[in-house]
C-alpha atoms as a PDB file:
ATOM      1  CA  UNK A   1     173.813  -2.891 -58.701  1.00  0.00           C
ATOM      2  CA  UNK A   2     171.420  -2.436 -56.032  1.00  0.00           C
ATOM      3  CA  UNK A   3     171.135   1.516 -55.050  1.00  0.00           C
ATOM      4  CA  UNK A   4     169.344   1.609 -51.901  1.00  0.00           C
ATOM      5  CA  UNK A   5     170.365  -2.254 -50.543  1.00  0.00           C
ATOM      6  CA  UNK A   6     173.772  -1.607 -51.780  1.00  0.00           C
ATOM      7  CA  UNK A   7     175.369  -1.238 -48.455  1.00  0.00           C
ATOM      8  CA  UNK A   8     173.516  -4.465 -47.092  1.00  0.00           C
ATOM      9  CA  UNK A   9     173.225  -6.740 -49.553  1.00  0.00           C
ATOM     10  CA  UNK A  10     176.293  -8.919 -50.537  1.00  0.00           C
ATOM     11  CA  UNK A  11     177.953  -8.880 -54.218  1.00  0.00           C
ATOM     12  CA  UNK A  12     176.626 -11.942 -54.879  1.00  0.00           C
ATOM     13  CA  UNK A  13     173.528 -11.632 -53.674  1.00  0.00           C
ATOM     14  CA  UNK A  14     172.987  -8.421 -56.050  1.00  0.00           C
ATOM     15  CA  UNK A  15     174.456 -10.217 -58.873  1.00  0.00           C
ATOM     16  CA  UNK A  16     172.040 -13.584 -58.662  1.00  0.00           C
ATOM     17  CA  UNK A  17     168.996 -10.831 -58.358  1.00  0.00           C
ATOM     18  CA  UNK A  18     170.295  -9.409 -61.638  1.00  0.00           C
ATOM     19  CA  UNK A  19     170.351 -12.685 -63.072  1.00  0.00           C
ATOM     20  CA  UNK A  20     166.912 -13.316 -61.871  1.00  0.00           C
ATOM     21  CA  UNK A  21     165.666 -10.106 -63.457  1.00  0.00           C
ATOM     22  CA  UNK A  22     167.379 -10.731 -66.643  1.00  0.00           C
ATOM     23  CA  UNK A  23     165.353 -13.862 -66.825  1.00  0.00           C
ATOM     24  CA  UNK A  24     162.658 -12.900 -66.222  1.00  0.00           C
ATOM     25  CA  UNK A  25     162.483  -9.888 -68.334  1.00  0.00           C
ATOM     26  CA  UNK A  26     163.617 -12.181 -71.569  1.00  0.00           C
ATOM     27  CA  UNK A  27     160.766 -14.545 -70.705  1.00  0.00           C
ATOM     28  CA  UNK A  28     158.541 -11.896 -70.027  1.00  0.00           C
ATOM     29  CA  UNK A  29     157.695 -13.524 -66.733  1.00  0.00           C
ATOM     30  CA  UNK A  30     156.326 -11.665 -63.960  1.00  0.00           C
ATOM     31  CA  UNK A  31     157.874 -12.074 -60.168  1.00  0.00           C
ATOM     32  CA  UNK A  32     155.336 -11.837 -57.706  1.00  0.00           C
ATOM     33  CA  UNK A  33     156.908 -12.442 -53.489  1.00  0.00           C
ATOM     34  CA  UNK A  34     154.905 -13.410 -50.734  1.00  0.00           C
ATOM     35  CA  UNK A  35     156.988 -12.620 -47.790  1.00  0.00           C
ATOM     36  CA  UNK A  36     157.026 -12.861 -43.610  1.00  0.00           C
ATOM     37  CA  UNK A  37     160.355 -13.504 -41.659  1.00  0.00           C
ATOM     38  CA  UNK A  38     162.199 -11.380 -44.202  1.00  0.00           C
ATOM     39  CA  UNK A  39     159.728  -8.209 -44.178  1.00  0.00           C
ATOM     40  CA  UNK A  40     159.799  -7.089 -47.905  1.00  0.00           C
ATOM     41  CA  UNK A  41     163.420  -7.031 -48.538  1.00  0.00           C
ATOM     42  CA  UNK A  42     162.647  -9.615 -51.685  1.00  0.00           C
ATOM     43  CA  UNK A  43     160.399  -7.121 -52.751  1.00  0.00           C
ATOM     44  CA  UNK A  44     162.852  -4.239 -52.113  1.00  0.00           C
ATOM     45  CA  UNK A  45     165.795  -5.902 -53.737  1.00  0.00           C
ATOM     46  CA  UNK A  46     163.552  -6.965 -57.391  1.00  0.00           C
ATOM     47  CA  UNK A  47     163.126  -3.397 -57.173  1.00  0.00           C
ATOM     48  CA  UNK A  48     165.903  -1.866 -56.944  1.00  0.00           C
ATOM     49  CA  UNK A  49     167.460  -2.771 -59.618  1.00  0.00           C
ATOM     50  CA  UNK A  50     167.533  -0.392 -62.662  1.00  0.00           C
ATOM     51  CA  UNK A  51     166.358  -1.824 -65.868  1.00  0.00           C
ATOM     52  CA  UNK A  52     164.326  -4.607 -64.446  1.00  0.00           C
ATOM     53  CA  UNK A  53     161.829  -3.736 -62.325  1.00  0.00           C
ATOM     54  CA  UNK A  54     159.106  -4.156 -64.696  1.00  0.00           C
ATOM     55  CA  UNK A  55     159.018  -7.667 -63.966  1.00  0.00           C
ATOM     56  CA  UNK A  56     158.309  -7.403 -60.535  1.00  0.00           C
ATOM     57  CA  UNK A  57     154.292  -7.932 -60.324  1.00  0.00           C
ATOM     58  CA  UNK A  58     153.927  -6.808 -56.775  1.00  0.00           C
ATOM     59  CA  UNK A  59     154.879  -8.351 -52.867  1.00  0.00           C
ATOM     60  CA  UNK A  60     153.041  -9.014 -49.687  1.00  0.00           C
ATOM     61  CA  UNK A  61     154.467  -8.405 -46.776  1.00  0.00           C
ATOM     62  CA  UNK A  62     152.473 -10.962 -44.668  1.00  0.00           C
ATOM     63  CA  UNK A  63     153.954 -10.410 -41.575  1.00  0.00           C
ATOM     64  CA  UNK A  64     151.566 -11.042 -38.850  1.00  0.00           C
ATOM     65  CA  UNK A  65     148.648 -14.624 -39.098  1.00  0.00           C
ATOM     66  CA  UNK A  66     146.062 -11.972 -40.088  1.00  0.00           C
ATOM     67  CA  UNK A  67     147.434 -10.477 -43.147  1.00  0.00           C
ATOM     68  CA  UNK A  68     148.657 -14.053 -44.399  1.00  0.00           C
ATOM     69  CA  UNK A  69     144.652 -15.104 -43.902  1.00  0.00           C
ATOM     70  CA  UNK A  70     143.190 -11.898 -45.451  1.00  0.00           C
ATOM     71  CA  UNK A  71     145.575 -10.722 -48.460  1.00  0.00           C
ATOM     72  CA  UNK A  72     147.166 -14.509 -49.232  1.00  0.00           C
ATOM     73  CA  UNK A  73     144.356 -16.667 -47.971  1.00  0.00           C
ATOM     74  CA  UNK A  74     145.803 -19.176 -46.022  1.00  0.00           C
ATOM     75  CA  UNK A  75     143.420 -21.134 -43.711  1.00  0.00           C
ATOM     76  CA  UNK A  76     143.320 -20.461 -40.157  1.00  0.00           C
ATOM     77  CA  UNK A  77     143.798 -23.750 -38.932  1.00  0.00           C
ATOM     78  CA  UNK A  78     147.134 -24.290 -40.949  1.00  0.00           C
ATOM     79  CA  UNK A  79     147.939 -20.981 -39.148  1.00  0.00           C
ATOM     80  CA  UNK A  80     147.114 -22.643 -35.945  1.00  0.00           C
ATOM     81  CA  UNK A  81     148.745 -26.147 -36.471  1.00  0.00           C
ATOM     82  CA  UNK A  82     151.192 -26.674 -37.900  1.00  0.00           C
ATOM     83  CA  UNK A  83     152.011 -23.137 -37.446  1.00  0.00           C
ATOM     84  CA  UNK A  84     152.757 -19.876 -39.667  1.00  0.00           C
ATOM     85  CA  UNK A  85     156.587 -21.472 -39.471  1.00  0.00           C
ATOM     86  CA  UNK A  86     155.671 -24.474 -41.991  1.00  0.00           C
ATOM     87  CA  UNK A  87     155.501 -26.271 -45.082  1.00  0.00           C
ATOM     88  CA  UNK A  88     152.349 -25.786 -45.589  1.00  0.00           C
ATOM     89  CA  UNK A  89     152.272 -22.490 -44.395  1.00  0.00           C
ATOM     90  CA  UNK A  90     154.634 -21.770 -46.765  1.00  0.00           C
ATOM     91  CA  UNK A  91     152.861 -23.586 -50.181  1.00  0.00           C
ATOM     92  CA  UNK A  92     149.433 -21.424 -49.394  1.00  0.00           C
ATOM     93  CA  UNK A  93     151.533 -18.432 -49.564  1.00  0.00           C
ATOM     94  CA  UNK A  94     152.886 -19.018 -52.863  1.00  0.00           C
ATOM     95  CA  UNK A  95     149.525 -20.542 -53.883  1.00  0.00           C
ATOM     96  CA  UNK A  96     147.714 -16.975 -52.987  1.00  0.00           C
ATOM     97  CA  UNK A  97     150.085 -14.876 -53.962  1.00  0.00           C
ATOM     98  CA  UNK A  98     149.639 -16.336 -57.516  1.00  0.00           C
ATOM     99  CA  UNK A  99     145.721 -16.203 -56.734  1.00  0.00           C
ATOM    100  CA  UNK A 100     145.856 -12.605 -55.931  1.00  0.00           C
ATOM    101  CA  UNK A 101     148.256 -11.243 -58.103  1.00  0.00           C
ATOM    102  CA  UNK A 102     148.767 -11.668 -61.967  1.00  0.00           C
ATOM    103  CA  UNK A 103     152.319 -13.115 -61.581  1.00  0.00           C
ATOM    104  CA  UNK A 104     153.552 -16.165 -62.737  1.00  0.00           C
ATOM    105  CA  UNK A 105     156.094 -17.249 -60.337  1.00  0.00           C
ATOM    106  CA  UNK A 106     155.591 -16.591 -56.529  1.00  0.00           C
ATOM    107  CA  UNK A 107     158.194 -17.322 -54.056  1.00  0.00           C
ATOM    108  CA  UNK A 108     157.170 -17.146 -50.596  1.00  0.00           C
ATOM    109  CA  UNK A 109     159.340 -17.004 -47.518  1.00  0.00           C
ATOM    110  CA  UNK A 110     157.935 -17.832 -43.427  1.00  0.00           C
ATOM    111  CA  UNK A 111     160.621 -18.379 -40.359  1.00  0.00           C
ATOM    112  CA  UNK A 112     162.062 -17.266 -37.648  1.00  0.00           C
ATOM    113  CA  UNK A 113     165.105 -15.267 -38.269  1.00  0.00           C
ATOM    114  CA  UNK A 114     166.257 -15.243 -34.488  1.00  0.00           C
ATOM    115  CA  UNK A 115     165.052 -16.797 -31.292  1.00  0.00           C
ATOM    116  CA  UNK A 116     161.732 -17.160 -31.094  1.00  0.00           C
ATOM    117  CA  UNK A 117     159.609 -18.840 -28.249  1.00  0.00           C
ATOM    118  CA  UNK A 118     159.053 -22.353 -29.789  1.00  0.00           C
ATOM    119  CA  UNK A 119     161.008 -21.249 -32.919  1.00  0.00           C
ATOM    120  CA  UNK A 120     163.891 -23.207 -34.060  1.00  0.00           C
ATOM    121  CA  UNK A 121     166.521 -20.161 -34.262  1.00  0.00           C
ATOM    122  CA  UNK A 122     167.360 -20.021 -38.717  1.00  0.00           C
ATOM    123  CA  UNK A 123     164.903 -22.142 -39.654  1.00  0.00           C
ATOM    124  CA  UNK A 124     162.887 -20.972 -42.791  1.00  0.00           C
ATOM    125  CA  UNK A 125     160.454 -22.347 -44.910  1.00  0.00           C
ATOM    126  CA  UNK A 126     160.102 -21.114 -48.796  1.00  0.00           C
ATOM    127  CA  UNK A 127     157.586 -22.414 -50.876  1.00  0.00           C
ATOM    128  CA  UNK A 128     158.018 -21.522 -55.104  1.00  0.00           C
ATOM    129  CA  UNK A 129     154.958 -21.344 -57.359  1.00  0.00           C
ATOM    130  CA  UNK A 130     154.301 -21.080 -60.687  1.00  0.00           C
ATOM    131  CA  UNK A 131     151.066 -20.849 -63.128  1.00  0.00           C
ATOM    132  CA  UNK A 132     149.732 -24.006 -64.266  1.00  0.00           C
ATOM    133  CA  UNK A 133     152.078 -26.288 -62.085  1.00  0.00           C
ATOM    134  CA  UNK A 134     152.726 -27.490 -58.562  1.00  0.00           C
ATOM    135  CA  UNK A 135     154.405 -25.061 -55.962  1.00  0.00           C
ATOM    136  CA  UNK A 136     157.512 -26.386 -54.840  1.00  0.00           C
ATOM    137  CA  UNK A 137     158.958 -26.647 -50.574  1.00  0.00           C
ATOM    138  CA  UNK A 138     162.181 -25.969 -49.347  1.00  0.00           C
ATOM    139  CA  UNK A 139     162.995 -26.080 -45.883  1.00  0.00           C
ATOM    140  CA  UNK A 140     166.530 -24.435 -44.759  1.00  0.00           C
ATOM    141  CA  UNK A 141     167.725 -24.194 -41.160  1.00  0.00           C
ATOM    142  CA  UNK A 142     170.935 -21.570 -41.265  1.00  0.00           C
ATOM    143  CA  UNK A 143     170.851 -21.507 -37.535  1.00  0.00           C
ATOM    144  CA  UNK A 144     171.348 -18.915 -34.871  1.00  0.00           C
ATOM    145  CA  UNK A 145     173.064 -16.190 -37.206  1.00  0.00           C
ATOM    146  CA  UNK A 146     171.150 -13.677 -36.388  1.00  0.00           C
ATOM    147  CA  UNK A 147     168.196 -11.557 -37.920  1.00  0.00           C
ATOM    148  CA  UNK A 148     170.515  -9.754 -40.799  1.00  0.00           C
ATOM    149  CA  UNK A 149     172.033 -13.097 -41.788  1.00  0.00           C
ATOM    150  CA  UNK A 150     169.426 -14.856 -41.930  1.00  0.00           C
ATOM    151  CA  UNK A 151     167.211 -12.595 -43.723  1.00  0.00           C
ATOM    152  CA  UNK A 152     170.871 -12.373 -46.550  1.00  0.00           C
ATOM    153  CA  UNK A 153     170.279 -16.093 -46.960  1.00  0.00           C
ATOM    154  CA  UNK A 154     166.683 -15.977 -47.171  1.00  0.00           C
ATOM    155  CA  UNK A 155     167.176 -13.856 -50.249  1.00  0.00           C
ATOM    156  CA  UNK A 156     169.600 -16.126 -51.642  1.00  0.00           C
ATOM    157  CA  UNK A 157     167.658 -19.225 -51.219  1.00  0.00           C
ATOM    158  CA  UNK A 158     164.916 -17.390 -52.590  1.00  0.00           C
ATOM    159  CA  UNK A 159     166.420 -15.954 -55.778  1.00  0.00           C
ATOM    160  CA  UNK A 160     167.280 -19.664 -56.449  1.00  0.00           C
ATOM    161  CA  UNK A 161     164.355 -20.904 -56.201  1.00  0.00           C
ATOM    162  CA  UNK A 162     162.795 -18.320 -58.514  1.00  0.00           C
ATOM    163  CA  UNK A 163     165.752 -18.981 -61.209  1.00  0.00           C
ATOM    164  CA  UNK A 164     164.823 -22.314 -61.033  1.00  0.00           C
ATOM    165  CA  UNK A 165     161.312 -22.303 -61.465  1.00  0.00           C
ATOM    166  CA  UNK A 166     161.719 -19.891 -64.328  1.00  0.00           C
ATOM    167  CA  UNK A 167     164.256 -22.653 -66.286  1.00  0.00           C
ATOM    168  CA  UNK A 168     164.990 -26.091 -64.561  1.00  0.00           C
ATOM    169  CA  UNK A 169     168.497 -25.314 -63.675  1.00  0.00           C
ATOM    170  CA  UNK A 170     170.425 -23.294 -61.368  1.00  0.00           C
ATOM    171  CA  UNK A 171     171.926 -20.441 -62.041  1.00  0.00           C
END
């Protein structure tokens, strides 16, 4: 179990992390996590977990336009239209993080996890890459749950989309 997130993060959330882990340790993969709306608590969770961590590559916590430009590369204009809140916001992420890092899966997250000024309250955009193949979009809208909920299903979402790059299936 998570130590530090233990008190946060739901049971089943912990235990799809450890599955994630698992995997990737027996592949010998290496998670790397490009992350905005949810502020490094990917990168927190992967890393919490005893046993595992050594397949966690690194994060980026890409909070603001400027750090994902400068440490994930993303082009300005995408940053400018459609907007940091996108698909293909969301792809570059994953695409850089791979770039700068020497992962083979990225997942990256971008959204707004509460009411934003021209922000669609839940919606979040995750974008899954991995060496040597296409990165994959998901868009989810969980709605106006709040920041903490919406960040718990951000991390849900996410380990999904990890597990299923690593293997084709869900886990």
């Amino acid at each position: 179990m998570a130590e530090a997130l233990d008190a946060a993060i739901p049971a089943r959330v912990d235990a799809l992390a450890r599955r994630v882990l698992d995997e990737a340790c027996a592949r010998r993969l290496k998670l790397v996590t490009a992350e905005s709306c949810t502020g490094g608590l990917l990168a927190s969770l992967l890393t919490d977990i005893p046993g595992c961590s050594h397949a966690f590559e690194r994060g980026f916590v890409t909070y603001s336009n400027d750090a994902k430009r400068e440490l994930l590369g993303v082009p300005a204009g995408l940053l400018e239209s459609p907007g940091p809140v996108s698909e293909e916001v969301a792809l570059a992420m994953a695409e850089g993080a791979l770039r700068n890092s020497r992962g083979d899966i990225s997942l990256a997250v971008t959204g707004f996890a509460d009411a934003s000024p021209g922000g669609e309250a839940g919606l979040v955009h995750f974008a899954v890459g991995r060496r040597g193949a296409a990165a994959r979009h998901s868009r989810q809208r969980f709605g106006p749950l709040g920041r903490a909920q919406v960040r718990i299903r951000s991390l849900e979402v996410s380990l999904r989309l990890i597990f299923e790059a690593m293997n084709g299936q869900r886990p």
